[in-house]
Protein backbone atom coordinates (compact mmCIF):
# COMPACT_ATOMS: atom_id res chain seq x y z
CA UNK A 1 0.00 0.00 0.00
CA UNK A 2 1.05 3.53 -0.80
CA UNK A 3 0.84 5.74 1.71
CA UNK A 4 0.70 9.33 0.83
CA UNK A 5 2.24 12.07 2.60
CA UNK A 6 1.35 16.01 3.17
CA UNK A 7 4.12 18.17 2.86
CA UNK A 8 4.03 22.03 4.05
CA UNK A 9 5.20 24.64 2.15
CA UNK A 10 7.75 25.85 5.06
CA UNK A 11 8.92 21.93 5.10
CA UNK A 12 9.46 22.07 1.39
CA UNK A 13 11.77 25.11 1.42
CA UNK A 14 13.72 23.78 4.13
CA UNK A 15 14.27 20.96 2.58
CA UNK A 16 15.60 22.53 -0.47
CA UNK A 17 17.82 24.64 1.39
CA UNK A 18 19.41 21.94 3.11
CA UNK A 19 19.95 20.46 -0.39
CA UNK A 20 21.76 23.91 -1.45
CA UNK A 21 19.19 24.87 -4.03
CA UNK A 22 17.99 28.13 -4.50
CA UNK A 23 14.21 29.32 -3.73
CA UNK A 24 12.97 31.83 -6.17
CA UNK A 25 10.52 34.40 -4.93
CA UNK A 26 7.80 35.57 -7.39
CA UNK A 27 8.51 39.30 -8.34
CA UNK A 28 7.57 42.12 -5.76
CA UNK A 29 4.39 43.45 -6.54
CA UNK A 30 3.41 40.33 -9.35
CA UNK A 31 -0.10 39.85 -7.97
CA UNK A 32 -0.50 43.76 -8.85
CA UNK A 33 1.12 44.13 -12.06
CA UNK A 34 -0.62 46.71 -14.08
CA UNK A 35 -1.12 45.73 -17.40
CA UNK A 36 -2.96 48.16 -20.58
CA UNK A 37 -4.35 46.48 -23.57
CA UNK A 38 -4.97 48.74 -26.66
CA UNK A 39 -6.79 48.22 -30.29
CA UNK A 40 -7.56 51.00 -32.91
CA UNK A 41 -10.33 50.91 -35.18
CA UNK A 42 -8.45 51.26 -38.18
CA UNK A 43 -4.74 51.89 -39.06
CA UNK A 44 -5.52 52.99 -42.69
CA UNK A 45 -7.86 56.10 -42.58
CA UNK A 46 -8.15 59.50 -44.79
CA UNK A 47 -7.20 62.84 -43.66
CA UNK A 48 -10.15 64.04 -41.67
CA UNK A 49 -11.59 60.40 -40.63
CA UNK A 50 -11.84 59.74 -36.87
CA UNK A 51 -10.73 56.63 -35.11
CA UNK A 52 -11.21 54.75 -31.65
CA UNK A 53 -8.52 53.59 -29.30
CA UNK A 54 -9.44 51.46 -26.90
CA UNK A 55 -8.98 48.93 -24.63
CA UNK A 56 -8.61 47.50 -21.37
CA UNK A 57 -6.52 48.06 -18.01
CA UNK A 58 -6.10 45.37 -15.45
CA UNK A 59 -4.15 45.15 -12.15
CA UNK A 60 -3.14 41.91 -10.88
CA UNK A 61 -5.71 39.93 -13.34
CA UNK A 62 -8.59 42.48 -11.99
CA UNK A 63 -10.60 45.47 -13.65
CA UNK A 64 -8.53 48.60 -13.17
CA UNK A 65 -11.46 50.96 -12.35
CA UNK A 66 -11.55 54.92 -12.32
CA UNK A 67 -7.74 54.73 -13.81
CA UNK A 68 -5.95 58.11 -15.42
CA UNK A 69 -4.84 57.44 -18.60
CA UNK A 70 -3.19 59.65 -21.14
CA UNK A 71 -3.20 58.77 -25.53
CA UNK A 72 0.35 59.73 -26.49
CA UNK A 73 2.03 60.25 -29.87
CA UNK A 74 5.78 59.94 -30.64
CA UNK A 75 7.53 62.26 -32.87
CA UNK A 76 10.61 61.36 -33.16
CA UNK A 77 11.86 59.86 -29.25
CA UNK A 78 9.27 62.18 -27.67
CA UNK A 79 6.07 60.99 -26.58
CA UNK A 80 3.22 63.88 -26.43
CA UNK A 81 0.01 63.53 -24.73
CA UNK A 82 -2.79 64.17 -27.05
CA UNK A 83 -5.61 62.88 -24.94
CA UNK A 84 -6.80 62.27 -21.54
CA UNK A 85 -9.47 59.52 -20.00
CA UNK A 86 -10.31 57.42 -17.11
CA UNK A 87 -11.37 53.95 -17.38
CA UNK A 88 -15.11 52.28 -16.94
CA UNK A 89 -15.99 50.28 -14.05
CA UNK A 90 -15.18 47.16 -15.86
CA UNK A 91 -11.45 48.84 -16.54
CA UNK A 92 -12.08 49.44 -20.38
CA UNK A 93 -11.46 53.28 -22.10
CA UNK A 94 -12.45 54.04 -25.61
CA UNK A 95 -10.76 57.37 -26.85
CA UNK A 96 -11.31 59.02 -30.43
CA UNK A 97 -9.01 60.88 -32.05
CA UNK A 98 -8.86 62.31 -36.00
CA UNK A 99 -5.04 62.36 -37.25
CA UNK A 100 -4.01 65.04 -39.35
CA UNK A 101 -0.75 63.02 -39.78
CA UNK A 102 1.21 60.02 -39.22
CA UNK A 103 1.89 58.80 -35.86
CA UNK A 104 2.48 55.73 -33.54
CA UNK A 105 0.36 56.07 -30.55
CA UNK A 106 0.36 54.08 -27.02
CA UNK A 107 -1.85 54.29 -24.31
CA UNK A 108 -0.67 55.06 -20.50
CA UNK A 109 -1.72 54.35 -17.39
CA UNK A 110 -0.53 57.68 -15.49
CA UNK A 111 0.10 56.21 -11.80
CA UNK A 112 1.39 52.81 -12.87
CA UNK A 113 3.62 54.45 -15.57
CA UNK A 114 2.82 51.16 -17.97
CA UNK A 115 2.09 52.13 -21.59
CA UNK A 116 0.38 50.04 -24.54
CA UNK A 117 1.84 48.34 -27.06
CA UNK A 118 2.08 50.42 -29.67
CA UNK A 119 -0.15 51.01 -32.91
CA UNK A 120 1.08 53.29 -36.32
CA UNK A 121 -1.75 55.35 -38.24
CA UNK A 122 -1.88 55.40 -41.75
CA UNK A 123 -3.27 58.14 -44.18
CA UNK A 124 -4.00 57.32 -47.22
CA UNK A 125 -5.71 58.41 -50.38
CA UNK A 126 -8.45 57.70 -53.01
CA UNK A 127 -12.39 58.22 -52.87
CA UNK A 128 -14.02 56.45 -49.62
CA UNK A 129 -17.58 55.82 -50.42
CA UNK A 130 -20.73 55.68 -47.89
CA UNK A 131 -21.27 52.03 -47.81
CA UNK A 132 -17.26 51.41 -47.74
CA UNK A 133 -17.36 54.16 -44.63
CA UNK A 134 -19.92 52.38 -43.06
CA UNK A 135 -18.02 48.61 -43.51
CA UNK A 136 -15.34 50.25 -41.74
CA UNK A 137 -17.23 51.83 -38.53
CA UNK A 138 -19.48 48.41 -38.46
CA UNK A 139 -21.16 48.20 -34.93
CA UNK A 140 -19.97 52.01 -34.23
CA UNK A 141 -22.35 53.01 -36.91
CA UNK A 142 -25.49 50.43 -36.45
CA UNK A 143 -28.02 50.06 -38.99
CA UNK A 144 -28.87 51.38 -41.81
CA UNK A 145 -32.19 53.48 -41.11
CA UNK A 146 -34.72 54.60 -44.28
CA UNK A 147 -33.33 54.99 -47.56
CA UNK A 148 -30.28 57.18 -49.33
CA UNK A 149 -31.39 60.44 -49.68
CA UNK A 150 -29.50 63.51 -52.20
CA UNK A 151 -29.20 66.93 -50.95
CA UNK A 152 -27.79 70.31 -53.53
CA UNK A 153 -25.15 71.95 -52.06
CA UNK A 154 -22.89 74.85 -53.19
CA UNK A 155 -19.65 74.04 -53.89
CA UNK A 156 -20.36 70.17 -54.29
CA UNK A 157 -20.63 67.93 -57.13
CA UNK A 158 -23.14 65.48 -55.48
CA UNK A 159 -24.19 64.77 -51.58
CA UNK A 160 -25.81 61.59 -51.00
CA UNK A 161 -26.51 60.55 -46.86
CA UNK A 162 -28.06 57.91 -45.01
CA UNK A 163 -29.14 57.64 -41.39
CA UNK A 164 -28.12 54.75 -39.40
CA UNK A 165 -29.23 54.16 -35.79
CA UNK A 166 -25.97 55.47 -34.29
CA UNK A 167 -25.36 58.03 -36.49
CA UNK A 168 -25.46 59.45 -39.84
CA UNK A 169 -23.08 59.51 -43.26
CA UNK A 170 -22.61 62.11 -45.57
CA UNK A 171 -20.82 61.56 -48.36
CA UNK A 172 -19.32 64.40 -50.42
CA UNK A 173 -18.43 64.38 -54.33
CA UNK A 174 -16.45 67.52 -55.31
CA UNK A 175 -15.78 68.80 -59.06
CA UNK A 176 -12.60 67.72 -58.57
CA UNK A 177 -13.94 64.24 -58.50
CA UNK A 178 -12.62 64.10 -54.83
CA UNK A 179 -15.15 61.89 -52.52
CA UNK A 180 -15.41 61.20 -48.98
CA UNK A 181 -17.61 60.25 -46.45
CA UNK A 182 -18.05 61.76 -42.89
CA UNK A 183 -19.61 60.74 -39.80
CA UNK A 184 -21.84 63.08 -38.13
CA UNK A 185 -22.90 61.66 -34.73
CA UNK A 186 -24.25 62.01 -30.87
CA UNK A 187 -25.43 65.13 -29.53
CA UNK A 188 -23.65 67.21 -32.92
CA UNK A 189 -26.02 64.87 -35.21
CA UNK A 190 -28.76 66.01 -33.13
CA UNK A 191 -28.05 69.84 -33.20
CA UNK A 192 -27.27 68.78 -37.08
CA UNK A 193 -30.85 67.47 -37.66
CA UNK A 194 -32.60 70.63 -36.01
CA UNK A 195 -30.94 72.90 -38.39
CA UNK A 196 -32.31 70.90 -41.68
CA UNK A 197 -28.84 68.18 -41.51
CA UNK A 198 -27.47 68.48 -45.54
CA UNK A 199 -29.93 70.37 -46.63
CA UNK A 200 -30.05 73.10 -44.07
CA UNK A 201 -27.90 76.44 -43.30
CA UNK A 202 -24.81 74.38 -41.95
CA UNK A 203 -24.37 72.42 -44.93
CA UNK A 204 -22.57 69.37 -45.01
CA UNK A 205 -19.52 68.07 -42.97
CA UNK A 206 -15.93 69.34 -43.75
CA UNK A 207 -14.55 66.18 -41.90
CA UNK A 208 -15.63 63.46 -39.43
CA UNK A 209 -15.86 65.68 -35.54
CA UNK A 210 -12.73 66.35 -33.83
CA UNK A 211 -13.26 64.77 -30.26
CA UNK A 212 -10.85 63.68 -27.05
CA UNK A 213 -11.12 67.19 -26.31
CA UNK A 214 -11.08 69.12 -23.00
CA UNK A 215 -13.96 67.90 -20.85
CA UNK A 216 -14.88 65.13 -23.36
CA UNK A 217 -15.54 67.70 -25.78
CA UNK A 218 -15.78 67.32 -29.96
CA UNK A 219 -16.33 70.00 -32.23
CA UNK A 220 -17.38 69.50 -36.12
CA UNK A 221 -16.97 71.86 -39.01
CA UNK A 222 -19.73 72.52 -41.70
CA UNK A 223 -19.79 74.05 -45.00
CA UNK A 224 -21.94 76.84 -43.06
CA UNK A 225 -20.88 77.01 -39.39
CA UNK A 226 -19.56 74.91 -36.02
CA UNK A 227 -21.17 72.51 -33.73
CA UNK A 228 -19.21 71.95 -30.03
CA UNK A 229 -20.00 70.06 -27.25
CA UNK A 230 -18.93 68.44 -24.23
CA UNK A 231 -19.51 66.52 -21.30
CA UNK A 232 -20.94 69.20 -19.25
CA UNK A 233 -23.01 71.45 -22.30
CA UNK A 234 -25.39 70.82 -24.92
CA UNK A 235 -24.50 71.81 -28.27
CA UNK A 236 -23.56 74.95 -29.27
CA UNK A 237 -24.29 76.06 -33.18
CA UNK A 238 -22.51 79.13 -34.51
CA UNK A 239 -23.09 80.17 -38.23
CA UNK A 240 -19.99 80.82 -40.46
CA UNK A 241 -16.83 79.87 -42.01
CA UNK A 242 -13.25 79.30 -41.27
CA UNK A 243 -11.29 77.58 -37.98
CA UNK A 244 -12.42 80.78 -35.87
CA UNK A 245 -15.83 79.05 -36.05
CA UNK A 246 -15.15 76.16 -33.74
CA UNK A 247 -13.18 78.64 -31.58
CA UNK A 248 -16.25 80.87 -30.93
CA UNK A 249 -18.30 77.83 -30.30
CA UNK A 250 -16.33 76.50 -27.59
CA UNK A 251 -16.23 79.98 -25.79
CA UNK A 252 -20.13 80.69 -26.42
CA UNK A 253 -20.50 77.08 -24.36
CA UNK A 254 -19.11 78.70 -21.19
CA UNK A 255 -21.15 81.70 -21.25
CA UNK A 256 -22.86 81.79 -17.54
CA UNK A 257 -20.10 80.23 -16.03
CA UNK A 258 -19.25 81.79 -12.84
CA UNK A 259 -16.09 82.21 -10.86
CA UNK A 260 -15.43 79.73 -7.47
CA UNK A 261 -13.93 82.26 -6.13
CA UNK A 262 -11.96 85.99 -6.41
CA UNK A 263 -9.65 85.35 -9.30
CA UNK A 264 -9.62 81.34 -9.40
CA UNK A 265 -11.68 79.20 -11.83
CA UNK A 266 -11.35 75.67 -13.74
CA UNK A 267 -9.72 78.30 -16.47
CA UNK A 268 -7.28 79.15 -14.12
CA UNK A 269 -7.02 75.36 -12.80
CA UNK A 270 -6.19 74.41 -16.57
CA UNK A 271 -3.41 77.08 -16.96
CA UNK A 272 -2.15 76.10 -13.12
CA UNK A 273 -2.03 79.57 -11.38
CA UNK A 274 -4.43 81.90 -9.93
CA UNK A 275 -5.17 85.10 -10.81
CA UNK A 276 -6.80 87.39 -13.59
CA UNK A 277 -8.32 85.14 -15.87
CA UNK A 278 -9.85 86.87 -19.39
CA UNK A 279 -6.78 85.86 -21.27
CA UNK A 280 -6.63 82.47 -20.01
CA UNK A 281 -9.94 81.93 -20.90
CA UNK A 282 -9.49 83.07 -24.39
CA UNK A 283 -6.59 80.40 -24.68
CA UNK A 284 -8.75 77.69 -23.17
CA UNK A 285 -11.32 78.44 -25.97
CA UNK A 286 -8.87 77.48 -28.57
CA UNK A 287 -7.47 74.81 -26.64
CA UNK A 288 -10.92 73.22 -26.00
CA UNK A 289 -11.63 73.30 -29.58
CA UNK A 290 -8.58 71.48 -30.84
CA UNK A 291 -6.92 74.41 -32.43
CA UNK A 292 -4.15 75.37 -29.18
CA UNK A 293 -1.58 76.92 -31.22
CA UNK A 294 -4.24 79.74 -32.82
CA UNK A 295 -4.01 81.62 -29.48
CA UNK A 296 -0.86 81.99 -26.78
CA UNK A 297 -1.49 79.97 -23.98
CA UNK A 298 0.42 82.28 -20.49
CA UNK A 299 -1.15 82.08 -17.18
CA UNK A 300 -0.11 85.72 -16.98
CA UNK A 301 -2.08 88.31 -18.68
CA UNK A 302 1.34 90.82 -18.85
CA UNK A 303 2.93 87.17 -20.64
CA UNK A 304 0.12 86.77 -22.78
CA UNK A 305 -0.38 90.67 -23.96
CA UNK A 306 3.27 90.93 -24.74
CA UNK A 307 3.26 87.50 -27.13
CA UNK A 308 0.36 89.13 -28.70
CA UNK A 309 1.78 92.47 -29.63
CA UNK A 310 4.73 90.51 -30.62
CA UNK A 311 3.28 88.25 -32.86
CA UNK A 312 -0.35 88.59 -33.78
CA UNK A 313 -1.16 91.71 -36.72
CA UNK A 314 -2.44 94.51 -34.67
CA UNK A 315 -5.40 96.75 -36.31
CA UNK A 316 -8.49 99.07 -35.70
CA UNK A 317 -11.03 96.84 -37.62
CA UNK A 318 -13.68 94.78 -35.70
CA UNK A 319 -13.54 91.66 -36.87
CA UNK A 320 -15.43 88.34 -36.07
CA UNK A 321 -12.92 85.98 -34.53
CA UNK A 322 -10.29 89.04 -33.78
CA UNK A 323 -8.86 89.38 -30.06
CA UNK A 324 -10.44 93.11 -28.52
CA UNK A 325 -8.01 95.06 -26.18
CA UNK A 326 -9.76 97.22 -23.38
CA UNK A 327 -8.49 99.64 -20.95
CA UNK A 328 -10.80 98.87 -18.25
CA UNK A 329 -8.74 100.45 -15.40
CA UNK A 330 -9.41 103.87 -14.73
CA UNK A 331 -5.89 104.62 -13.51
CA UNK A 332 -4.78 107.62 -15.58
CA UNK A 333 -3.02 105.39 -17.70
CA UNK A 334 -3.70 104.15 -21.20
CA UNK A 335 -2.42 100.18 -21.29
CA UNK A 336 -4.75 96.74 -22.69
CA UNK A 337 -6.23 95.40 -19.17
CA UNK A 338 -8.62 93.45 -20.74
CA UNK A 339 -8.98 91.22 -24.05
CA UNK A 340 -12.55 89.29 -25.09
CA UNK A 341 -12.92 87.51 -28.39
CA UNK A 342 -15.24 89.51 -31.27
CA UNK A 343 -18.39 87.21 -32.34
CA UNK A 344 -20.51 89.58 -34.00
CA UNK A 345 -20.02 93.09 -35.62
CA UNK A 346 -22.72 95.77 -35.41
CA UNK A 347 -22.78 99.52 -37.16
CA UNK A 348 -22.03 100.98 -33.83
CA UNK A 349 -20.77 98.15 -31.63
CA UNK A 350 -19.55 94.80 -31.10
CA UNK A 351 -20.64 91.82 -29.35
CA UNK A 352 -18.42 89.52 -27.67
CA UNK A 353 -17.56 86.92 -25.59
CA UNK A 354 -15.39 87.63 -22.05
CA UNK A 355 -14.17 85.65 -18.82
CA UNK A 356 -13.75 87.63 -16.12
CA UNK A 357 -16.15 90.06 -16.36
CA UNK A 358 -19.13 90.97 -15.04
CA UNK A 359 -22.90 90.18 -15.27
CA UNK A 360 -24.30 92.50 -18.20
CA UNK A 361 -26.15 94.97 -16.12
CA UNK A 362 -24.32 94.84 -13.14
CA UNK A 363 -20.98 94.77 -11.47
CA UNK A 364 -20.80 91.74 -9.54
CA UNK A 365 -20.80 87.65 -10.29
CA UNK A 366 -17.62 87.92 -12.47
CA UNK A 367 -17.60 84.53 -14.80
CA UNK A 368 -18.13 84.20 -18.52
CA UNK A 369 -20.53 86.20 -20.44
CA UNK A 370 -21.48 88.25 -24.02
CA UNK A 371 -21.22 91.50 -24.00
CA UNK A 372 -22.30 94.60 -26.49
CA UNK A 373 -19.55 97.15 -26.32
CA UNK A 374 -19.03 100.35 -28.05
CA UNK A 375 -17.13 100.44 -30.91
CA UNK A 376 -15.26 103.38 -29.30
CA UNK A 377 -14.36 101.27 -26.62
CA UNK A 378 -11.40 99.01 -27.79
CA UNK A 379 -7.99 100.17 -27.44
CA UNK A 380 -6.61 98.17 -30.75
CA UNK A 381 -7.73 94.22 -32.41
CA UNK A 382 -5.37 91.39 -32.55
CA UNK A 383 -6.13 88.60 -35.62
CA UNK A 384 -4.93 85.26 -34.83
CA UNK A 385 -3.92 83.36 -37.54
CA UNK A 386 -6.91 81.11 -38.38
């Protein structure tokens, strides 16, 4: 008969070291090694297509839950962050980004300082029909919804779109023969919709929206205006052309924000220092639409005014999307104490959009508003280069 013996796990090792052999610990930490999975929806895309990274953090086999994590892109040995998220209660993150270049991204978990693997984007050329634009979002997309409809719109050759239950595709044949298809989608396809979608004021879509934004936000350009939203505000619709567009629709989101306290606000949190904040607030504007480098980003409004008048054209003219200088201290002295962005010109005044000010009307509850000033009231413009 066999009889069968129990050994411990303290007997074992002694054993062993008696023998001379060597015990091998399992790594420090092993049970809580952080590991980050990461996937992109496509690696081949057109300029102006958007595309999904996501994926899947664990630590120590387990759901990472409520996890920082950054979307970085190397140029060269330097990796940049592009994009910031946090991940589900089930540890996944799904981040969308639209390339205007080439790049191999990763993933990072901020406090465990363990990246992706990494994935290389691809643009590429040629027409990209609707039904080849919707193989490629698949489940993203849903189902097709009605029928194909055609819409005439200046400057086009042909617009054909079709609604699916997640969202909607417009595809767009220029002159030149040039044809794409773009994604409209979420609470921008709604705001689309109650202004007439392809065949309304806005037009059609420029590109797919430009998302992993501050505060969750995307913004998409029409042939006729902007659409921005974010996490925290419906969507905003401003009519007209050019990058300045998304700019001013990002800024008119904030209006009726108000101040925590004297000086200090989430603008003011985002440039990391305290104090007066209408400059900073212009820069966040241009930062929360995607478009940073269109206005200086200084915490310090002496910093910022001095870039300006170094850099930007200087004029008279009110312009929509032009920077508006004020002298709002009554000091004896003639200096720029003040700057708001220009949204709307009148015959004798201007309407803008300001952080830091005050309440039209009154003189207290400093936050972001719009305000109608004189046009005898600015000091000089600045035009950013749009």
């Amino acid at each position: 008969m066999v009889t069968k013996q129990r050994w411990s796990v303290m007997t074992i090792v002694a054993i062993l070291v008696a023998s001379g052999l060597t015990v091998l610990a399992p790594p420090a930490g092993a049970a809580g090694r952080t590991v980050v999975t990461m996937s992109v929806s496509s690696q081949q895309v057109r300029r102006g297509e958007m595309v999904w990274f996501s994926g899947k953090v664990t630590a120590g086999g387990k759901a990472a839950t409520g996890r920082s994590l950054a979307l970085q892109r190397r140029s060269g040995s330097t990796w940049t962050t592009v994009a910031t998220s946090t991940t589900s209660s089930k540890g996944t993150f799904s981040i969308r980004q639209r390339p205007a270049a080439e790049h191999t991204y990763r993933v990072l978990a901020k406090a465990a300082g363990v990246a992706s693997a990494r994935r290389s984007i691809e643009i590429t050329g040629g027409k990209r029909g609707l039904w080849q634009r919707a193989d490629i979002l698949g489940s993203r997309l849903g189902t097709a919804k009605g029928s194909t409809a055609s819409a005439t719109v200046k400057g086009t050759k042909s617009v054909r779109y079709r609604s699916f239950t997640k969202g909607m595709l417009v595809q767009v044949t220029k002159a030149s023969g040039t044809q794409r298809s773009w994604l409209v989608y979420g609470d921008i396809l709604t705001a689309y919709r109650k202004r007439g979608g392809p065949t309304g004021w806005l037009g059609v879509p420029l590109a797919d929206p430009k998302c992993g934004l501050l505060e969750s936000g995307c913004v998409q350009r029409f042939t006729g205006g902007a659409i921005y939203d974010n996490k925290n505000k419906a969507a905003v619709v401003v009519r007209g052309t050019g990058r300045k567009v998304e700019i001013i629709a990002a800024a008119k989101s904030q209006v009726g924000y108000q101040q925590t306290s004297y000086n200090n606000s989430k603008y003011n949190k985002w440039a990391g220092r305290t104090g007066a904040w209408c400059s900073v607030f212009q820069s966040w504007a241009a930062a929360a639409s995607g478009n940073t480098w269109v206005i200086p980003q200084h915490a310090r409004w002496a910093s910022f005014l001095a870039d300006v008048r170094k850099n930007e054209k200087l004029g008279s003219t009110p312009r929509v999307g032009a920077l508006v200088f004020y002298d709002t201290i009554l000091d004896g002295k003639t200096a720029a104490t003040h700057v708001g962005l220009v949204v709307e010109v009148r015959s004798k005044t201007i309407v803008t959009i300001e952080g830091n000010t005050s309440t039209p009307g009154a003189s207290d509850g400093r936050g972001v508003y719009q305000k109608e000033r004189p046009r005898s009231m600015p000091l000089y413009y600045a035009y950013p280069r749009y």
